[in-house]
N, C-alpha and C. Protein backbone atom coordinates (compact mmCIF):
# COMPACT_ATOMS: atom_id res chain seq x y z
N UNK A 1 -19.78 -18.17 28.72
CA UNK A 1 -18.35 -17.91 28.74
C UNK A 1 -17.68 -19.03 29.48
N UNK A 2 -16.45 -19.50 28.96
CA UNK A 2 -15.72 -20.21 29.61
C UNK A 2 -15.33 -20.19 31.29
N UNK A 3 -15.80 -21.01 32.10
CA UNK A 3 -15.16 -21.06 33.27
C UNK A 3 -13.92 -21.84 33.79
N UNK A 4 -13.89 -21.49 34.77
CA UNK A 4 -11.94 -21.92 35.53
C UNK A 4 -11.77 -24.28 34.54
N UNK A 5 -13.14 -24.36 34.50
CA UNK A 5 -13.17 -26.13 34.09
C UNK A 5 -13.23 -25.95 32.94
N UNK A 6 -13.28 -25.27 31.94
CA UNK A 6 -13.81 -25.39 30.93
C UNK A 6 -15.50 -25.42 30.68
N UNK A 7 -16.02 -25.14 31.68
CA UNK A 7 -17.52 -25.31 31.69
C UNK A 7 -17.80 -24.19 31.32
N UNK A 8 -19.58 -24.24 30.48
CA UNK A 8 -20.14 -22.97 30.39
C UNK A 8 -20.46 -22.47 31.12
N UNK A 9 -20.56 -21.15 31.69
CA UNK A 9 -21.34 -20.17 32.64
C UNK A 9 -22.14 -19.38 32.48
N UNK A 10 -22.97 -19.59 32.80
CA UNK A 10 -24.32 -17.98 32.64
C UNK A 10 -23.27 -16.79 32.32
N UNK A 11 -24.40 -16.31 31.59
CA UNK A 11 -23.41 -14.59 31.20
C UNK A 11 -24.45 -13.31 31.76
N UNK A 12 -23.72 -12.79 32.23
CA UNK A 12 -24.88 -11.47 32.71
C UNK A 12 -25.97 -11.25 32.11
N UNK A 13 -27.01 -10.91 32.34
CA UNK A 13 -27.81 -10.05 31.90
C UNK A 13 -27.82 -8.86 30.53
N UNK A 14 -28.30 -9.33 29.39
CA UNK A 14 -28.23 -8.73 28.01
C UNK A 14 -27.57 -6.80 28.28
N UNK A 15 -28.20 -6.82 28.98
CA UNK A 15 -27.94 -5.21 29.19
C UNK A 15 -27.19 -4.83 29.15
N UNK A 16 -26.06 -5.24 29.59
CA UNK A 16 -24.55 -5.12 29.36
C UNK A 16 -24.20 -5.07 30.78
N UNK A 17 -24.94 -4.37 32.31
CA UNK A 17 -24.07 -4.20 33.19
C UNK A 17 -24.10 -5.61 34.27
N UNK A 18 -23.01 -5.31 34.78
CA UNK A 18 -23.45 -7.14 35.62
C UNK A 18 -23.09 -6.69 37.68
N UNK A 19 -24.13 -5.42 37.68
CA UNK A 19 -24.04 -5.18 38.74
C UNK A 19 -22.90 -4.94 39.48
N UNK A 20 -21.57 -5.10 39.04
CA UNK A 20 -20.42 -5.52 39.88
C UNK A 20 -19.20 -4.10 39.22
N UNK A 21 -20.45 -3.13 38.93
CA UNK A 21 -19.14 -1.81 38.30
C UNK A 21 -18.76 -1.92 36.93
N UNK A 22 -19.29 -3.25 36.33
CA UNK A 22 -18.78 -3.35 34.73
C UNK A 22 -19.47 -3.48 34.00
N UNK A 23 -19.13 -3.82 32.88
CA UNK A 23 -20.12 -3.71 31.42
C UNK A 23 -19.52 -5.13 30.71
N UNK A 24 -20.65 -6.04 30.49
CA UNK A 24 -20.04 -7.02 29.54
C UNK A 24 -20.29 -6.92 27.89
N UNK A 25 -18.79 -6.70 27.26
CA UNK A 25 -19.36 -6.68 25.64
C UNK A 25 -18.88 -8.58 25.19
N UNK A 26 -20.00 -8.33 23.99
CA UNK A 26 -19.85 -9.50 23.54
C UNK A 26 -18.25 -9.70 22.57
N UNK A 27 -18.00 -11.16 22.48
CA UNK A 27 -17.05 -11.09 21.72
C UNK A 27 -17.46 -12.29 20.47
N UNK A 28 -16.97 -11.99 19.15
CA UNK A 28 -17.98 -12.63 18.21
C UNK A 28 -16.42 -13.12 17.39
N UNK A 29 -17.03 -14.47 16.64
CA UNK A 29 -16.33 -15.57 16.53
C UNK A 29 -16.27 -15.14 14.91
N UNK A 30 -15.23 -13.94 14.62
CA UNK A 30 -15.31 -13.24 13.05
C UNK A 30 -13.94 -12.57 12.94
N UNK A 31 -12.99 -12.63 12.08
CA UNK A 31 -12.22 -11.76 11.70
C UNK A 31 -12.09 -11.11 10.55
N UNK A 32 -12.07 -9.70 10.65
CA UNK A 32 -12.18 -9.13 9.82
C UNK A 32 -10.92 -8.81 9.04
N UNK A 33 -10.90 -8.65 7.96
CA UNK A 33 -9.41 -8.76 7.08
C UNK A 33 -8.78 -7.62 7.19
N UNK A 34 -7.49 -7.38 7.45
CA UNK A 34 -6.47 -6.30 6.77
C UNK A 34 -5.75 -6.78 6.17
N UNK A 35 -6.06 -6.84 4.72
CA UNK A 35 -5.63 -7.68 3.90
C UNK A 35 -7.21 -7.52 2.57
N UNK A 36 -7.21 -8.49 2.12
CA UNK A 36 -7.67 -8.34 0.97
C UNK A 36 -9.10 -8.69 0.90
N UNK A 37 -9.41 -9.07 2.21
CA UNK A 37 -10.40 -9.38 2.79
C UNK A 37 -10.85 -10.58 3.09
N UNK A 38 -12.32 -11.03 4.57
CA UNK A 38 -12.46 -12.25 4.83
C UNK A 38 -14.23 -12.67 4.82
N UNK A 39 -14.14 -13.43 4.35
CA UNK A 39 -15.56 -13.74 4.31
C UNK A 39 -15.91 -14.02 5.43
N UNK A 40 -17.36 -14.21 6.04
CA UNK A 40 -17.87 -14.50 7.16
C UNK A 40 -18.75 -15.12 7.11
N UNK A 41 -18.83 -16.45 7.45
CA UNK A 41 -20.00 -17.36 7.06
C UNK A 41 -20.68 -17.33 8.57
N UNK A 42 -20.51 -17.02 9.72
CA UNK A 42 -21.22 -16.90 10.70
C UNK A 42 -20.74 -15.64 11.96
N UNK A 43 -21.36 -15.11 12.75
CA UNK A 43 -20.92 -14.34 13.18
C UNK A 43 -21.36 -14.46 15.15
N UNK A 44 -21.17 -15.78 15.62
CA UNK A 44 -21.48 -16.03 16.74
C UNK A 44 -20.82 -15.79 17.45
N UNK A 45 -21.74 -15.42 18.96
CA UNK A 45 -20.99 -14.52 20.30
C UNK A 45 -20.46 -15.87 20.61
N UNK A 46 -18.94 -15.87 21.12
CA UNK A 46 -18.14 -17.03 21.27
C UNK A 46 -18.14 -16.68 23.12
N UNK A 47 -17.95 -15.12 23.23
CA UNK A 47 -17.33 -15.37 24.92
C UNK A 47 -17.88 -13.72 25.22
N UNK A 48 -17.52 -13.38 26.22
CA UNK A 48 -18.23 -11.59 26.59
C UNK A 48 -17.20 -11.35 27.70
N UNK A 49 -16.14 -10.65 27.39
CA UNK A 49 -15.55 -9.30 28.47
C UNK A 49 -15.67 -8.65 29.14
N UNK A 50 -15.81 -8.70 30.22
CA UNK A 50 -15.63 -7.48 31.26
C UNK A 50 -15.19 -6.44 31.04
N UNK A 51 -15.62 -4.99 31.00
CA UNK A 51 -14.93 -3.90 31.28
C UNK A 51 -15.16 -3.42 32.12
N UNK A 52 -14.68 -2.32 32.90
CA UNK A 52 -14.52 -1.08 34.20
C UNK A 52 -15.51 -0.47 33.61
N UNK A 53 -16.81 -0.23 34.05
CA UNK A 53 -17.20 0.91 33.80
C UNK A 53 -16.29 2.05 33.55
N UNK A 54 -15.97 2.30 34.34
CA UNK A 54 -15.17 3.74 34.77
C UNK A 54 -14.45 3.74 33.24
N UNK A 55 -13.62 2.65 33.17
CA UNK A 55 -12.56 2.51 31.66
C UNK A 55 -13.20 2.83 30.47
N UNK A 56 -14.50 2.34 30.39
CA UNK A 56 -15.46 2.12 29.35
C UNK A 56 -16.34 3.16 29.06
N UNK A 57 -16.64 4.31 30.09
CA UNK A 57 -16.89 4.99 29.57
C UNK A 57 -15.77 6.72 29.46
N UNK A 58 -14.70 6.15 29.56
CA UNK A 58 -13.70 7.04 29.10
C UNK A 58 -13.40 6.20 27.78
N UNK A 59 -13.69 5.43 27.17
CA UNK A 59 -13.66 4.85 25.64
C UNK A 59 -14.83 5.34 24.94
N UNK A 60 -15.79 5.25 25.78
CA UNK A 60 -17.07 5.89 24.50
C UNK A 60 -18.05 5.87 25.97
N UNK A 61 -19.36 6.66 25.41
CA UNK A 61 -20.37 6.71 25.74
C UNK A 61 -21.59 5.86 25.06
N UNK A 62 -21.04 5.37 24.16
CA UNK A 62 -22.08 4.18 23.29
C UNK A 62 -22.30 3.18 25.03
N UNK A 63 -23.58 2.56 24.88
CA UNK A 63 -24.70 1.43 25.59
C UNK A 63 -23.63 0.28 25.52
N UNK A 64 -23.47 -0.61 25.95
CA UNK A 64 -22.31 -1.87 25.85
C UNK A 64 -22.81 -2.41 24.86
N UNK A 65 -24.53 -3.02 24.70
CA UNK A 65 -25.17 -3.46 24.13
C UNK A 65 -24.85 -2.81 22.74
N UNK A 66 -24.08 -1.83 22.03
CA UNK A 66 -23.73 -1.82 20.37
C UNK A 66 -22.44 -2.35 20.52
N UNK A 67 -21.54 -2.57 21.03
CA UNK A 67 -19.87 -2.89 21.67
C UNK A 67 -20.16 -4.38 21.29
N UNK A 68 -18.93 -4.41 20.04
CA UNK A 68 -18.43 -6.04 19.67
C UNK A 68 -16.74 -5.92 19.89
N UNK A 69 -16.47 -7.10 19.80
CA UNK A 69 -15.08 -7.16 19.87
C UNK A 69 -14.86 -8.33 18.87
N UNK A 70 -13.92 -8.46 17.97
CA UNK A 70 -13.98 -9.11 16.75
C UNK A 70 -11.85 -9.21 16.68
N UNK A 71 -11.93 -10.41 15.54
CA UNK A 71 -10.63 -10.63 15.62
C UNK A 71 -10.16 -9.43 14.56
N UNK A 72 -8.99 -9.48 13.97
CA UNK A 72 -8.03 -8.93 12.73
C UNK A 72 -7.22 -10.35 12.08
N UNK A 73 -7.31 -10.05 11.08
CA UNK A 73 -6.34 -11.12 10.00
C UNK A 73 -5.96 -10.41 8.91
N UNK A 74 -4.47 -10.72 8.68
CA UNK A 74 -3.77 -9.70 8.19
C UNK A 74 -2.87 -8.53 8.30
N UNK A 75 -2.10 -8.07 7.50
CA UNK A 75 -1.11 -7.16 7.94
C UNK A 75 -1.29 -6.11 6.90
N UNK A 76 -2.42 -5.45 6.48
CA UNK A 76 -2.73 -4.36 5.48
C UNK A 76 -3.06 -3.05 6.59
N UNK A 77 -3.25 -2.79 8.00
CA UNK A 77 -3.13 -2.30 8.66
C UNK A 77 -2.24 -1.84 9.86
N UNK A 78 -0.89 -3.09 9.50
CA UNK A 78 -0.45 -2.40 10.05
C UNK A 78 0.78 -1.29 9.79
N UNK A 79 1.48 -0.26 10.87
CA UNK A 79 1.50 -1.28 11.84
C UNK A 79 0.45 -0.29 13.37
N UNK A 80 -0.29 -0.03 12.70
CA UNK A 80 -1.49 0.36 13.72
C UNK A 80 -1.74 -1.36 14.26
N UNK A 81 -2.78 -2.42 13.70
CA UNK A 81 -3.08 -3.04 14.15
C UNK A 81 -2.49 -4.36 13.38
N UNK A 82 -2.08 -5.34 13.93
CA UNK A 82 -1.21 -6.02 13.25
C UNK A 82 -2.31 -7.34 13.18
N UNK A 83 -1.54 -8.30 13.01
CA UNK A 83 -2.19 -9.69 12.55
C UNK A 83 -2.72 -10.31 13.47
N UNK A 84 -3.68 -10.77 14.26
CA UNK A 84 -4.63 -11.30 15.77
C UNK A 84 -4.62 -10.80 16.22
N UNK A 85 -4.71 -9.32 15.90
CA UNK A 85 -5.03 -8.28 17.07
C UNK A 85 -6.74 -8.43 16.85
N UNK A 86 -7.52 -7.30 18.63
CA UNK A 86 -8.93 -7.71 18.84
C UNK A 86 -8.91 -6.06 18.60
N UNK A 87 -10.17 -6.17 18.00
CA UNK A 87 -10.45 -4.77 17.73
C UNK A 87 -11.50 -4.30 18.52
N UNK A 88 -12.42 -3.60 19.21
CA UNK A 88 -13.45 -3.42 19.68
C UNK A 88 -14.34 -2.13 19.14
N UNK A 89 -15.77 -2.70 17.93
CA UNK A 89 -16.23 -1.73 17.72
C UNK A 89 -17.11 -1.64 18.16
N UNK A 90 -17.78 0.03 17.44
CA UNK A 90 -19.09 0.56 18.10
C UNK A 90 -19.98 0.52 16.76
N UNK A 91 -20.90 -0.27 16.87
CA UNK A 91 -21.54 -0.91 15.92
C UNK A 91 -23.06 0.14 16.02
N UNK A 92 -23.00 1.53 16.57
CA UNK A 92 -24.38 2.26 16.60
C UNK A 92 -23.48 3.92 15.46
N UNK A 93 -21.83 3.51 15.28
CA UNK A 93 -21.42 4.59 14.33
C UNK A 93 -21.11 3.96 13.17
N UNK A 94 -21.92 4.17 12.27
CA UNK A 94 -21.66 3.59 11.01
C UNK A 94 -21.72 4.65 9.56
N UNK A 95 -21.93 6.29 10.07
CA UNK A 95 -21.62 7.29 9.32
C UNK A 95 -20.31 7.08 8.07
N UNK A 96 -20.09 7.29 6.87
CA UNK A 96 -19.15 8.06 6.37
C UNK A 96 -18.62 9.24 6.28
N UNK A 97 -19.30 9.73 7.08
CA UNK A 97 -19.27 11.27 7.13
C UNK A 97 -18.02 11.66 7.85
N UNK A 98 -17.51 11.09 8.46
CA UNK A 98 -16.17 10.88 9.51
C UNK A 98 -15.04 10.43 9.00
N UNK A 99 -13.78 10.82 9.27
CA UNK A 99 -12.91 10.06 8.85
C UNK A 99 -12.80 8.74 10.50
N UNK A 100 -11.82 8.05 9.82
CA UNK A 100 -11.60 7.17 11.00
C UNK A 100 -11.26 5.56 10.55
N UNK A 101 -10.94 4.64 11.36
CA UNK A 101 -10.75 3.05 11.52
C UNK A 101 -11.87 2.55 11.62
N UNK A 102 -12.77 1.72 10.46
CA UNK A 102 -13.74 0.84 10.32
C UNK A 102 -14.06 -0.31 10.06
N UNK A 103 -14.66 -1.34 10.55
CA UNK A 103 -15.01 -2.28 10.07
C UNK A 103 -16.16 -2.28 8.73
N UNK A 104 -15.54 -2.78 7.71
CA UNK A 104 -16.38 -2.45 6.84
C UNK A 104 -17.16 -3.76 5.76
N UNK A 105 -18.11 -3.84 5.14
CA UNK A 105 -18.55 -5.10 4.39
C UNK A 105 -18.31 -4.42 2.95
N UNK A 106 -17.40 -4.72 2.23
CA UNK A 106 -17.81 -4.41 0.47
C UNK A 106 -17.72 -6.01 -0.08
N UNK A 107 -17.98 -5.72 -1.21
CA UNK A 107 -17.86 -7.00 -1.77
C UNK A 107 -18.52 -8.66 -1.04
N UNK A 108 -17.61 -9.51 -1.27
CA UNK A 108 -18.36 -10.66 0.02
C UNK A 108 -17.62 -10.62 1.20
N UNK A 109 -17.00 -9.92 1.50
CA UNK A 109 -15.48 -9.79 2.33
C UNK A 109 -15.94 -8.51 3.78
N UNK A 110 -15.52 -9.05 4.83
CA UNK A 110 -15.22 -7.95 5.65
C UNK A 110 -14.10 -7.52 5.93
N UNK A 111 -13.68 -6.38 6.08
CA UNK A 111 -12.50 -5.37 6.28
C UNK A 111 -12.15 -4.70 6.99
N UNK A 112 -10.97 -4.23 7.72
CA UNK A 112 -10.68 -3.19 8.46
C UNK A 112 -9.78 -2.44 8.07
N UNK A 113 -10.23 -0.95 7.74
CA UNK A 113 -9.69 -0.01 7.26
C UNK A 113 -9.50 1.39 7.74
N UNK A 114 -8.90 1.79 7.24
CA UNK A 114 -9.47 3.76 7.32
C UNK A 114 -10.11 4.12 6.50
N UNK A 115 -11.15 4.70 6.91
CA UNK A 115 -12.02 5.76 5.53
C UNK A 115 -11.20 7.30 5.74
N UNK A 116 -11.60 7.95 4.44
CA UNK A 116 -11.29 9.24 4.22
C UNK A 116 -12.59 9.51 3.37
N UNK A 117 -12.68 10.99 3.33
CA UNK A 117 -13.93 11.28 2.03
C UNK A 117 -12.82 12.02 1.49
N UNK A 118 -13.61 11.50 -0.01
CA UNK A 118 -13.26 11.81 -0.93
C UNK A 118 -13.88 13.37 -1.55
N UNK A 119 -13.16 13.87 -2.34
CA UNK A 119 -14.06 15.47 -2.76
C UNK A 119 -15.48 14.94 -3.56
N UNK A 120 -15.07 14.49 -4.43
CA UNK A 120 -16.40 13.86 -5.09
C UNK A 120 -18.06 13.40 -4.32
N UNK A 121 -17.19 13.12 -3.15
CA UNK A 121 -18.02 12.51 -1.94
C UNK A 121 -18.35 10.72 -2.11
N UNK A 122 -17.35 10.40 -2.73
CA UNK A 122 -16.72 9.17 -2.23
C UNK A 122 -16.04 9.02 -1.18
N UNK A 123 -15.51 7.80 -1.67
CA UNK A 123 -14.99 7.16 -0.05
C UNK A 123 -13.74 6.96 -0.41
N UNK A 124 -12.63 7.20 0.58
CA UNK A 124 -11.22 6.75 0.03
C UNK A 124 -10.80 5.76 1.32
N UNK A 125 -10.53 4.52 0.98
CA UNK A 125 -9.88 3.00 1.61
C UNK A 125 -8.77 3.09 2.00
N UNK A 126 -8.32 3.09 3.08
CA UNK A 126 -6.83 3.31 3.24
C UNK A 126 -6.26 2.28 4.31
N UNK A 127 -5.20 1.60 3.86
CA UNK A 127 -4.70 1.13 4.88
C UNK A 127 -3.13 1.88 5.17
N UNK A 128 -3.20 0.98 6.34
CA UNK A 128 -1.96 2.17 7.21
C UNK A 128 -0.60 1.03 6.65
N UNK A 129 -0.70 0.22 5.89
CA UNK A 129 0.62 -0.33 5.50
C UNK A 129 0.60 -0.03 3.98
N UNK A 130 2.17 0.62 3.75
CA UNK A 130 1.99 1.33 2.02
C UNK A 130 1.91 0.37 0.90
N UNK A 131 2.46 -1.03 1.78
CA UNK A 131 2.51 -1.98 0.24
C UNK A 131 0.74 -2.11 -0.27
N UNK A 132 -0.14 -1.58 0.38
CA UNK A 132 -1.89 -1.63 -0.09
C UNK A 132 -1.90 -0.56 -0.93
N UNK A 133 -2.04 0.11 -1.88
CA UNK A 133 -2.35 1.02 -2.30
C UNK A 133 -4.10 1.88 -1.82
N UNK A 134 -4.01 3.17 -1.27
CA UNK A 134 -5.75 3.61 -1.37
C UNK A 134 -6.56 3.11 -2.34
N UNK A 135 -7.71 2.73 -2.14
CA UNK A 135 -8.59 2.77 -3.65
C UNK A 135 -9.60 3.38 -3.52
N UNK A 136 -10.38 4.68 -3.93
CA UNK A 136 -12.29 5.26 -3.77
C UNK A 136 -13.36 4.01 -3.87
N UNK A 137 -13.53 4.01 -3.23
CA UNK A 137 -15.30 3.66 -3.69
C UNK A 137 -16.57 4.48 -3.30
N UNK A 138 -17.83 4.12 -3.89
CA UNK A 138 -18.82 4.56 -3.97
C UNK A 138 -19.33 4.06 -2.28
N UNK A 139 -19.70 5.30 -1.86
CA UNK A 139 -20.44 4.84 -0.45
C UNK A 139 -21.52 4.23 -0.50
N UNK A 140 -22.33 3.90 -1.71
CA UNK A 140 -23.62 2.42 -2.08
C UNK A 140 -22.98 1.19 -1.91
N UNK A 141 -21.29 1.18 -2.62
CA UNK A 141 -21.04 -0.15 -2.32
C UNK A 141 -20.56 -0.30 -1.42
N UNK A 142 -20.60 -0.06 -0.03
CA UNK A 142 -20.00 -0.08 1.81
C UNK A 142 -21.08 0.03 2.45
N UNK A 143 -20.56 -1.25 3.12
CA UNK A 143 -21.80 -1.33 4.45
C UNK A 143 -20.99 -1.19 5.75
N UNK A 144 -21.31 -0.21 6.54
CA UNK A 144 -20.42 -0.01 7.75
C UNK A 144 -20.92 -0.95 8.95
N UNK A 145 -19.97 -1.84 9.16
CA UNK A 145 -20.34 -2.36 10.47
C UNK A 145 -19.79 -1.75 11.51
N UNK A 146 -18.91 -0.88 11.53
CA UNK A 146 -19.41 -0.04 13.23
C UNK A 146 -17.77 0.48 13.30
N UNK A 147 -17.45 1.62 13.56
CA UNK A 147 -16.28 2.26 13.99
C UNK A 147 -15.58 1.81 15.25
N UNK A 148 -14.13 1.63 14.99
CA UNK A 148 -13.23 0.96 15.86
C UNK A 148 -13.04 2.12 16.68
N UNK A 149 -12.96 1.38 17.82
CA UNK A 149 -13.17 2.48 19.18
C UNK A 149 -11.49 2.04 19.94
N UNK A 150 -11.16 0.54 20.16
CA UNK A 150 -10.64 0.22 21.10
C UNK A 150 -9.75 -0.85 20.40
N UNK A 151 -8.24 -1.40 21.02
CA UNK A 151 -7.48 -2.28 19.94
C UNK A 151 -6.92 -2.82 20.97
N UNK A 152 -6.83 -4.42 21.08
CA UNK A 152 -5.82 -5.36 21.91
C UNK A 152 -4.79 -5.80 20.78
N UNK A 153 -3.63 -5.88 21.70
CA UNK A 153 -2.35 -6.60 21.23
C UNK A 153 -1.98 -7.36 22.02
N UNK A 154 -1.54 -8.25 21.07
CA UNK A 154 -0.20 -9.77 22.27
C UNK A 154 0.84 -9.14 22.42
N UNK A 155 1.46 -8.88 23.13
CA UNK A 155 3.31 -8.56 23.66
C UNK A 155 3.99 -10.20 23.69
């Protein structure tokens, strides 16, 4: 992780806690589309966050170690999450069985969406801005990379 020079610094210990009351999650060098989607040709830990314990586990009880934090590109979500917003998922819930805000892989593209089930027991795509229309798909063609837990914004 970047230090006060621009220099690299050791990063805690994989485990996630760094002795000092917190949890470091990684943060990975990927944005996922709201929008029509974004390809990802690599998916490298760029930097790792501090959280409060205490904060972190009033956000989830997931291990830090499943906890990514990933960019947004695009405005098909909002105005839940708008365009460079950081999303923070939990990459150990990857059920459809849930409704909820996901990072998702279809096609060559990653995405951030809402799922719904469908009666059929499909999947219904939803974004929270109306100019997207819903579309079903088949839960064979979705690969869940991990339910959005947590959302940064710029003011």
């Amino acid at each position: 992780m970047p230090g006060a020079s621009g220099t690299i610094v050791s990063a805690p210990a994989r485990d996630g806690d760094d002795n000092n009351g917190s949890a470091m999650v990684d943060v990975h060098d990927v944005r996922a589309s709201a929008g029509h989607g974004a390809i990802v040709e690599a998916e490298d830990v760029i930097d790792r966050i501090s959280f409060p314990l205490g904060y972190l586990e009033r956000v989830t009880k997931t291990h830090p170690r499943f906890l990514k934090v990933i960019g947004v590109k695009g405005e098909s979500m909002d105005p839940t999450i708008k365009d460079d917003d950081v999303v923070m998922l939990d990459t150990s819930k990857t059920s459809l069985d849930y409704d909820g805000l996901f990072v998702l892989r279809f096609g060559d593209a990653l995405h951030v969406k809402r799922v719904g089930r469908a009666s059929d027991g499909d999947v219904m795509i939803i974004s929270d801005n109306s100019a997207y229309p819903p579309s079903k798909m088949a839960r064979t063609d979705i690969h869940v990379v991990g339910k959005v837990i947590w959302l940064g914004k710029k003011v």
